[in-house]
N, C-alpha and C. Protein backbone atom coordinates (compact mmCIF):
# COMPACT_ATOMS: atom_id res chain seq x y z
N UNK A 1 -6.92 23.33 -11.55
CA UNK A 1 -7.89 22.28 -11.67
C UNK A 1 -7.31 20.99 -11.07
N UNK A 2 -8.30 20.47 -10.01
CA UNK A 2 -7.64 19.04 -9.34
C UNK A 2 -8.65 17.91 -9.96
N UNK A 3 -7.43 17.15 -10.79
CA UNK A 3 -8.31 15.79 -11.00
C UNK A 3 -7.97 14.72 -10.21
N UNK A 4 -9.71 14.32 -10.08
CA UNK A 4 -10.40 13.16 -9.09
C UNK A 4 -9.64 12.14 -9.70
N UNK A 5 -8.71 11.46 -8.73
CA UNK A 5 -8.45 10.14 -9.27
C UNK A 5 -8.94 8.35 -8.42
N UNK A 6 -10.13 9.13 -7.51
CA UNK A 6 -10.51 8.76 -6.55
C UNK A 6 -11.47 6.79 -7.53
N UNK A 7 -11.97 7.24 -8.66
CA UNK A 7 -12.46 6.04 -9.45
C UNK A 7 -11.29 4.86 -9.89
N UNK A 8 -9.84 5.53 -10.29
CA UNK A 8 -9.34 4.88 -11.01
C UNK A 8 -8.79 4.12 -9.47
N UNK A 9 -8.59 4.85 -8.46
CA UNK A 9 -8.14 4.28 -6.78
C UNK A 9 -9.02 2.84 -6.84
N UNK A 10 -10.62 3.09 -6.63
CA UNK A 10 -11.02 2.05 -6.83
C UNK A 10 -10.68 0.66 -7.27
N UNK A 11 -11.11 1.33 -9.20
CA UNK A 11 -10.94 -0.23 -9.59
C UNK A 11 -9.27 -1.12 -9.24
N UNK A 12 -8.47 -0.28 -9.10
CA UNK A 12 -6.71 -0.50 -9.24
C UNK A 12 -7.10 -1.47 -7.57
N UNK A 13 -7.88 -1.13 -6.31
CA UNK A 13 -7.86 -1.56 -5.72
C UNK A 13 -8.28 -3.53 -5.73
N UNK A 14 -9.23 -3.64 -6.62
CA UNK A 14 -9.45 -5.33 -6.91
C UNK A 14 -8.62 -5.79 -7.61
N UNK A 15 -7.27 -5.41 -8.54
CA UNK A 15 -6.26 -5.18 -9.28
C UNK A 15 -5.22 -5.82 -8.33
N UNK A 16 -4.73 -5.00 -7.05
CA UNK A 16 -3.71 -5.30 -6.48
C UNK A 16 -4.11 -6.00 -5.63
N UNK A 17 -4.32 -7.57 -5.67
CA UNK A 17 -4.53 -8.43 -5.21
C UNK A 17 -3.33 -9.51 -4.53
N UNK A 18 -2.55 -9.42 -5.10
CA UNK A 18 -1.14 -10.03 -4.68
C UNK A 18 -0.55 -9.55 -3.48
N UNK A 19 -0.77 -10.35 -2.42
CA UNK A 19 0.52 -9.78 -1.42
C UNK A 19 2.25 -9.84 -1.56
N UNK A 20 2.76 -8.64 -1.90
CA UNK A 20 4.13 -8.83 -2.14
C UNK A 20 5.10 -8.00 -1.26
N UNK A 21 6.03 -8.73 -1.26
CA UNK A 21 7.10 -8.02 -0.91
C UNK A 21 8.45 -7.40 -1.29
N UNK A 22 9.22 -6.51 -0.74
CA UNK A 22 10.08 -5.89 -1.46
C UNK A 22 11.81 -6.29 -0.72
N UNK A 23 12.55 -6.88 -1.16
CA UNK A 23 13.92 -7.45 -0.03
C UNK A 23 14.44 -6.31 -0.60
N UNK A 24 15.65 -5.70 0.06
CA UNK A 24 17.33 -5.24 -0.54
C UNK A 24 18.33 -5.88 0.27
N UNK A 25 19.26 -5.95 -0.62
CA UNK A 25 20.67 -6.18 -0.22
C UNK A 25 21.41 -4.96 -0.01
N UNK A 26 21.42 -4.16 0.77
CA UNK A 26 21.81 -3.00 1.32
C UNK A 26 23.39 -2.48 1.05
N UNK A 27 24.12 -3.99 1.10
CA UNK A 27 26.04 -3.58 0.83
C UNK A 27 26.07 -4.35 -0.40
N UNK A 28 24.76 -5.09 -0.86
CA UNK A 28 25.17 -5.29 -2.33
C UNK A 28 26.16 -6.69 -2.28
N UNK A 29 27.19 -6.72 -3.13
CA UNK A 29 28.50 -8.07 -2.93
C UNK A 29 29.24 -7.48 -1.85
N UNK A 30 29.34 -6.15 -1.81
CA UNK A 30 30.18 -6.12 -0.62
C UNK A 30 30.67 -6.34 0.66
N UNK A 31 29.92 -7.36 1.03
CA UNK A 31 29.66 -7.72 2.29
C UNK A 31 29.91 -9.65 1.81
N UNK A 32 29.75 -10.15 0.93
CA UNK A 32 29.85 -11.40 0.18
C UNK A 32 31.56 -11.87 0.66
N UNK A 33 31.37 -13.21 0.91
CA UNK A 33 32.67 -14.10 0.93
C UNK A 33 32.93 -15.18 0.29
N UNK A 34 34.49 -14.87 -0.46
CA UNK A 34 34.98 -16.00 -1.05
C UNK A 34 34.87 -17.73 -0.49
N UNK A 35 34.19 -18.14 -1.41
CA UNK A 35 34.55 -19.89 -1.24
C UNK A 35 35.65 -20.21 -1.69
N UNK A 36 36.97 -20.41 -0.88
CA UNK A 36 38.17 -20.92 -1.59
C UNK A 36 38.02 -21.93 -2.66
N UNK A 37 36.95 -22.81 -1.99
CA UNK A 37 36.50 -24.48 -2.85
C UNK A 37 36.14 -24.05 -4.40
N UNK A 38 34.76 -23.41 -4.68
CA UNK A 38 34.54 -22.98 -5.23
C UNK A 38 35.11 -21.81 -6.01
N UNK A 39 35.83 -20.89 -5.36
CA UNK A 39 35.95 -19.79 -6.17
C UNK A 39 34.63 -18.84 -6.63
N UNK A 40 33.61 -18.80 -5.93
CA UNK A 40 31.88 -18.35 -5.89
C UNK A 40 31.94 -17.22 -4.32
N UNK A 41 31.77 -15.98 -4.47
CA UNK A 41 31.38 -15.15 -4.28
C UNK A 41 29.86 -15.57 -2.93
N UNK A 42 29.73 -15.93 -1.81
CA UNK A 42 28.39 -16.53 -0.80
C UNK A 42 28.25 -15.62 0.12
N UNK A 43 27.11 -14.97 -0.28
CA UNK A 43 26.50 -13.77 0.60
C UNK A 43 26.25 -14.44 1.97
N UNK A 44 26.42 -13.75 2.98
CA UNK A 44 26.22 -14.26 4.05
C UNK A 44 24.64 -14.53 4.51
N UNK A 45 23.95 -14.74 5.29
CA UNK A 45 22.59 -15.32 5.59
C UNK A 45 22.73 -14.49 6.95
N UNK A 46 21.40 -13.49 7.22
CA UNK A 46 20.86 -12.99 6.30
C UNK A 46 21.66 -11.92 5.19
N UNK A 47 21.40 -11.67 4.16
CA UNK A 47 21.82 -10.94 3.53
C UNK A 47 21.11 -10.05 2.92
N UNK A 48 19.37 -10.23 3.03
CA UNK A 48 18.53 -9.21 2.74
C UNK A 48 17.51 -8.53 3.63
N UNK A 49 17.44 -7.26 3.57
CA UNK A 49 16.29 -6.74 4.66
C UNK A 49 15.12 -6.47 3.93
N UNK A 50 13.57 -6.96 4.69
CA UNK A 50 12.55 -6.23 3.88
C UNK A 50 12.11 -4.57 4.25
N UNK A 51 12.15 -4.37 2.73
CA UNK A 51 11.98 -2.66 2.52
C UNK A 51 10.06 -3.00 2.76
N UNK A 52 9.42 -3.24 1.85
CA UNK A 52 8.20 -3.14 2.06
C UNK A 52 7.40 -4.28 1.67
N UNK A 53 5.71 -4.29 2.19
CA UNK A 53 5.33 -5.52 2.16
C UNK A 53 3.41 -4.74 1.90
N UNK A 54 3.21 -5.14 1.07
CA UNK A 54 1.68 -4.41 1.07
C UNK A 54 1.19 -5.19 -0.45
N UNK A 55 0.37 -4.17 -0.86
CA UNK A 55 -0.99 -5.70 -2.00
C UNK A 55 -0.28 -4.43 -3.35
N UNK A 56 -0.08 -5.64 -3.85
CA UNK A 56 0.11 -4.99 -5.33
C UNK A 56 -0.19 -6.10 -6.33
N UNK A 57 0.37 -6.15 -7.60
CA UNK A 57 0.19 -7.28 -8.77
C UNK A 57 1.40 -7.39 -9.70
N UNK A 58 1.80 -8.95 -9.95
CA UNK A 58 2.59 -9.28 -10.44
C UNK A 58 2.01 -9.74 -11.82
N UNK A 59 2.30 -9.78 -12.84
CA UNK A 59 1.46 -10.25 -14.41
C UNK A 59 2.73 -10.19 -15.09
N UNK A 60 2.78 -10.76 -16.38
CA UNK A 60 3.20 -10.91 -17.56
C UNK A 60 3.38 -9.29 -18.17
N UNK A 61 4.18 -9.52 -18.48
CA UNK A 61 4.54 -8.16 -19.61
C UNK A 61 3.87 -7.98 -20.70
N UNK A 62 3.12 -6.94 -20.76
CA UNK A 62 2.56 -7.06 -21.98
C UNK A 62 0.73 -7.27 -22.01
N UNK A 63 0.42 -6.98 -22.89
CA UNK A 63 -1.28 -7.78 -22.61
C UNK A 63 -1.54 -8.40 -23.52
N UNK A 64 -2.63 -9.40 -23.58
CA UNK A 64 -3.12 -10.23 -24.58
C UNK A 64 -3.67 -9.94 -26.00
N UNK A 65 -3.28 -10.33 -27.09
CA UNK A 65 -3.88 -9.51 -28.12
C UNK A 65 -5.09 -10.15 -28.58
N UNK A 66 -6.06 -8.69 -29.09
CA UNK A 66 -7.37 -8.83 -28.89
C UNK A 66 -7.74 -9.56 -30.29
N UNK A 67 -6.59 -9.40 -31.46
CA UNK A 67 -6.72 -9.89 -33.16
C UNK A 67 -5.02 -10.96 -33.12
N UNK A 68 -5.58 -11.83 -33.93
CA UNK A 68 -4.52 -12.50 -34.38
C UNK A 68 -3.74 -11.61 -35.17
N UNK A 69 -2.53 -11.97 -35.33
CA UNK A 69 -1.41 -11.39 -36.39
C UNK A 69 -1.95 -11.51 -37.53
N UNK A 70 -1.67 -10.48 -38.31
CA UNK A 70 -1.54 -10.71 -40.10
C UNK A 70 -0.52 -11.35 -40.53
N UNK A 71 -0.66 -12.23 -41.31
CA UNK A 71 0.20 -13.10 -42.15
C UNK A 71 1.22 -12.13 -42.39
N UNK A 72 2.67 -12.32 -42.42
CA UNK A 72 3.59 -12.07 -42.56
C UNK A 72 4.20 -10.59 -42.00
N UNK A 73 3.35 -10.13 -41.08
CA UNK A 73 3.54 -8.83 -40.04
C UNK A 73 4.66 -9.39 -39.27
N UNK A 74 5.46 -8.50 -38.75
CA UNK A 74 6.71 -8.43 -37.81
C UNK A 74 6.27 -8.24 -36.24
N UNK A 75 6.62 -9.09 -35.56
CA UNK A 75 5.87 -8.80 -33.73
C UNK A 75 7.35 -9.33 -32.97
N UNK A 76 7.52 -7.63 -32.30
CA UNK A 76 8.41 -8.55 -31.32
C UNK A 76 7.80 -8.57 -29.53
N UNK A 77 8.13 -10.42 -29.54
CA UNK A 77 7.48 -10.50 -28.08
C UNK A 77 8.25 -11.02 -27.02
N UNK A 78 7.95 -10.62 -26.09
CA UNK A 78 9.29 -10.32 -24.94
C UNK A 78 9.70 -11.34 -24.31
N UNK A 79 10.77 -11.63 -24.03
CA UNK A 79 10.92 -12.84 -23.27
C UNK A 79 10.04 -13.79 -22.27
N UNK A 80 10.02 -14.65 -22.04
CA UNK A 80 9.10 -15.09 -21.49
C UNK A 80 9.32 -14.71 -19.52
N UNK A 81 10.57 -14.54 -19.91
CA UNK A 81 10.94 -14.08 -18.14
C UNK A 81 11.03 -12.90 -17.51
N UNK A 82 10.40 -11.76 -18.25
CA UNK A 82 9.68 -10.82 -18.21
C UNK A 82 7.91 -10.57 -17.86
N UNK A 83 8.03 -10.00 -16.45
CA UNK A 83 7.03 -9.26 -16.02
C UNK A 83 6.94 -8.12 -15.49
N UNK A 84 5.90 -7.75 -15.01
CA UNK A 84 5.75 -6.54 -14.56
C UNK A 84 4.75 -6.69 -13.51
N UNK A 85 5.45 -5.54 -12.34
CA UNK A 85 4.91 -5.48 -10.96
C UNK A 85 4.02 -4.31 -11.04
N UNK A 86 3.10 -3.99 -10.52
CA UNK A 86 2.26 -2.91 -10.39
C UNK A 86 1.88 -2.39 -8.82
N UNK A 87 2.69 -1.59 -8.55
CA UNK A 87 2.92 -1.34 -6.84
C UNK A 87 1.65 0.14 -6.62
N UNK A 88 1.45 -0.30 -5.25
CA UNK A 88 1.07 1.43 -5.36
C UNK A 88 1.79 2.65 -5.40
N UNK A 89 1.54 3.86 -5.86
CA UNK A 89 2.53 5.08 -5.15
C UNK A 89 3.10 4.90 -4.49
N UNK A 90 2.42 5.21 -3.17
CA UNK A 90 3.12 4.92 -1.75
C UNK A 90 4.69 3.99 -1.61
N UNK A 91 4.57 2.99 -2.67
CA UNK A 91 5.38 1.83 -2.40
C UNK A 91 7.02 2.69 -2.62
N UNK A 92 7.76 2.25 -2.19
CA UNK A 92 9.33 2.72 -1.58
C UNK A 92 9.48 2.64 -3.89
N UNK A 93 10.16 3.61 -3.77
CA UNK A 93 10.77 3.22 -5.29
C UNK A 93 11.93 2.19 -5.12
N UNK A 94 11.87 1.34 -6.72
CA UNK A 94 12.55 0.51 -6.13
C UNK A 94 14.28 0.72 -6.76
N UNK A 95 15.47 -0.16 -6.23
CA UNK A 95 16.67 0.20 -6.79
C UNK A 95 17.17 -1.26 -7.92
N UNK A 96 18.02 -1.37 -7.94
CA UNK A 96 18.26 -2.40 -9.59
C UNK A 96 18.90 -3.09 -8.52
N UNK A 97 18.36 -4.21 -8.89
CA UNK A 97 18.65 -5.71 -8.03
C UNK A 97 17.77 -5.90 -6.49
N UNK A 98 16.78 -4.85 -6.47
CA UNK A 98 15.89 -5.53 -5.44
C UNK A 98 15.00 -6.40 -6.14
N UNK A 99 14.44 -7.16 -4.42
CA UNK A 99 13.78 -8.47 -4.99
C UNK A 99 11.91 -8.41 -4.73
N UNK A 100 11.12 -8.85 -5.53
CA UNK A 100 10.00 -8.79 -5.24
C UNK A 100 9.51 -10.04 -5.05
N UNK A 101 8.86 -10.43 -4.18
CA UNK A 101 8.55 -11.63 -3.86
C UNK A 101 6.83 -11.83 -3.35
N UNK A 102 6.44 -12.47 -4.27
CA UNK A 102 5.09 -12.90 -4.18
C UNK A 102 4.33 -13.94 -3.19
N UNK A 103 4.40 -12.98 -1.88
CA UNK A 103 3.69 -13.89 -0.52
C UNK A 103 2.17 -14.84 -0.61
N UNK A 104 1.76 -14.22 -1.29
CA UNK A 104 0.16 -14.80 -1.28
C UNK A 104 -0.90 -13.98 -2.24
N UNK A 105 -1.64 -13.81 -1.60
CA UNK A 105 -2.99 -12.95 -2.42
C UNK A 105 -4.11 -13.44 -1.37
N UNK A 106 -4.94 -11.99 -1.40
CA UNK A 106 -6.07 -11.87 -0.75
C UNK A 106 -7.44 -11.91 -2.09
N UNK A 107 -6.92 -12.43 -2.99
CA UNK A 107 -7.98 -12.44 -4.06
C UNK A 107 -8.76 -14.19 -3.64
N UNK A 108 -10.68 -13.15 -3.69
CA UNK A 108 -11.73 -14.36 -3.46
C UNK A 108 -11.21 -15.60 -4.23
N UNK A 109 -11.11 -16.79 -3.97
CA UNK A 109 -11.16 -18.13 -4.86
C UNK A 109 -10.01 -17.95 -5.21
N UNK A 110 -8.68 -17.88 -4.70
CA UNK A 110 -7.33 -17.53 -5.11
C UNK A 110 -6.93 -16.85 -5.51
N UNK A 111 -5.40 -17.41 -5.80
CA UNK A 111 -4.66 -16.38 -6.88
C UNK A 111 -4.71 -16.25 -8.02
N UNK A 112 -4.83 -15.39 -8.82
CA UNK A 112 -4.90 -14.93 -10.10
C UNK A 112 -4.00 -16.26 -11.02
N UNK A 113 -3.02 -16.18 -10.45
CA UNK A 113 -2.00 -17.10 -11.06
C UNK A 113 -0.86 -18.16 -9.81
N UNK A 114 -2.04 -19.42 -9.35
CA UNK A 114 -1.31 -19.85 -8.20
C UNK A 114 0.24 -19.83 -8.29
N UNK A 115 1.23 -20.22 -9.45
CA UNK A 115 2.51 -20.36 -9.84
C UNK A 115 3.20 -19.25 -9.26
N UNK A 116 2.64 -18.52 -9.25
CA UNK A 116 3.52 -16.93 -9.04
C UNK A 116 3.53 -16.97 -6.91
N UNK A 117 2.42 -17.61 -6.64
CA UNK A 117 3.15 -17.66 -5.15
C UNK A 117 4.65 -18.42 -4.72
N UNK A 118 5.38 -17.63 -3.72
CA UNK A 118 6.37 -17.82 -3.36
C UNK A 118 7.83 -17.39 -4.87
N UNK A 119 7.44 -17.18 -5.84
CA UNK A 119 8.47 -16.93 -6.70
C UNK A 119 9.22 -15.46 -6.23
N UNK A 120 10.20 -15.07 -6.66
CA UNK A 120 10.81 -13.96 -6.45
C UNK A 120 11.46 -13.44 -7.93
N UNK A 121 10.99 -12.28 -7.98
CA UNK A 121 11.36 -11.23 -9.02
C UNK A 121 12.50 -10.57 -8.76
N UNK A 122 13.45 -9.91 -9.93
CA UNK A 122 14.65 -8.62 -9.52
C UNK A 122 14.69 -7.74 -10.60
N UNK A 123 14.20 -6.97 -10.03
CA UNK A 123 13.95 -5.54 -10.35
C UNK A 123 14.90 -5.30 -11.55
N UNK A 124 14.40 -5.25 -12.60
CA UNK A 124 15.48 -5.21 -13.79
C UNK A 124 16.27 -3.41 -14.28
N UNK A 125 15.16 -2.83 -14.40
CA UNK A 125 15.06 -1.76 -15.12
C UNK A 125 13.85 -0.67 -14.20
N UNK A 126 14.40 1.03 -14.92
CA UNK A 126 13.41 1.75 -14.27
C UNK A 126 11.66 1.60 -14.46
N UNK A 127 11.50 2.73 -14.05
CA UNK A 127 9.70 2.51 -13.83
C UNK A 127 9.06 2.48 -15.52
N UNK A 128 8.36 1.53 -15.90
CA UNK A 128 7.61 1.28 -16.88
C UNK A 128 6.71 2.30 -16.86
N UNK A 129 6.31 3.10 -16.15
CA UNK A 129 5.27 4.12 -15.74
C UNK A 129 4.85 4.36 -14.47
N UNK A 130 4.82 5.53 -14.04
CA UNK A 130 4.15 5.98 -12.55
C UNK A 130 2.98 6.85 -13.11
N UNK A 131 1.84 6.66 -12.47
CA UNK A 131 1.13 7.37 -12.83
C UNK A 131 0.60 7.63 -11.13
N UNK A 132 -1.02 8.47 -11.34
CA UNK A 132 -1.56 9.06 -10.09
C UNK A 132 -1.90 7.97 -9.29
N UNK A 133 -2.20 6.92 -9.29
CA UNK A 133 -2.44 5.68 -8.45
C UNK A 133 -1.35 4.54 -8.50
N UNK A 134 -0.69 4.36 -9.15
CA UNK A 134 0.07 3.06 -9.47
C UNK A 134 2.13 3.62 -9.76
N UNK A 135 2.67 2.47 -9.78
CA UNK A 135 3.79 2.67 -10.06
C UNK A 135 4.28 0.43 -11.28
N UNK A 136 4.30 0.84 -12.24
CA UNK A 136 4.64 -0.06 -12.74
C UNK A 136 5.67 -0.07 -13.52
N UNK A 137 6.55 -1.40 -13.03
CA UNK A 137 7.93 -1.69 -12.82
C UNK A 137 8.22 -2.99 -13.33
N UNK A 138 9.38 -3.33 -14.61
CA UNK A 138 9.54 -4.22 -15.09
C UNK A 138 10.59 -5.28 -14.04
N UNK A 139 10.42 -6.30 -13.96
CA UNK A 139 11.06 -7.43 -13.23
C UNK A 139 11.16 -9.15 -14.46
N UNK A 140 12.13 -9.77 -13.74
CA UNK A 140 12.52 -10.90 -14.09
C UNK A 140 12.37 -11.87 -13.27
N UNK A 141 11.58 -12.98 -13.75
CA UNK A 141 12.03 -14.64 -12.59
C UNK A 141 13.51 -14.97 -12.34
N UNK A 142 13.76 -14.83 -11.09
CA UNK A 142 14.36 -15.22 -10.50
C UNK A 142 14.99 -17.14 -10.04
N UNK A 143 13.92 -16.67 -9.36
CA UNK A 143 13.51 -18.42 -8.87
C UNK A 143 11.71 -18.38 -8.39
């Protein structure tokens, strides 16, 4: 039995509205040089290549809750420098310490969240979930 995932393609498509991109640092520090002055570790320029560049979505971790808390219930809520990327399949899996970087958005009347243009994410941890259309992946602000 083959299930149609041709609906959920759809809506995921007005979803990934964010143009983003994907950097690596390929040798990692290894390629990095000492500042005698400093004593700081300065990757050389360039030091990252882009792996991939296509429409996905950057959001907050987590979703909005639909009921207030009950008085004296326990909630734990995640840092505030925690998000999550939502790539397509297709998109390269990613490795720990690549960077995601939020080029723009092709969404009518802007971006979802103008702030998030030009910021850059790093890939914290594995996949939050892959499913038949999507691949979602926890990340951190960067800068």
């Amino acid at each position: 039995m083959v299930f149609d995932v041709d609906g959920a393609r759809r809506v995921l498509a007005r979803i990934l509205d964010d143009k983003l991109e994907v950097w690596r640092d390929s040798a990692g520090r290894t390629d990095d040089v000492l500042d005698e002055t400093t004593g700081r570790l300065v990757p050389p320029v360039p030091d990252e290549e882009l792996v991939w560049d296509g429409l996905g979505a950057v959001m907050p971790l987590g979703r909005p809750a639909i009921t207030k808390p009950v008085g004296g219930s326990v909630a734990v809520e995640p840092p505030t420098t925690d998000y999550q990327a939502v790539l397509p399949v297709d998109a390269p899996v990613l490795r720990r310490d690549d960077v995601v970087r939020v080029a723009g958005s092709v969404r009518r009347g802007g971006p979802r969240d103008p702030q998030l243009v030009g910021r850059r994410f790093r890939f914290s941890d594995g996949a939050v979930g892959t499913y038949s259309v999507v691949r979602i992946v926890r990340v951190q602000v960067i800068d």
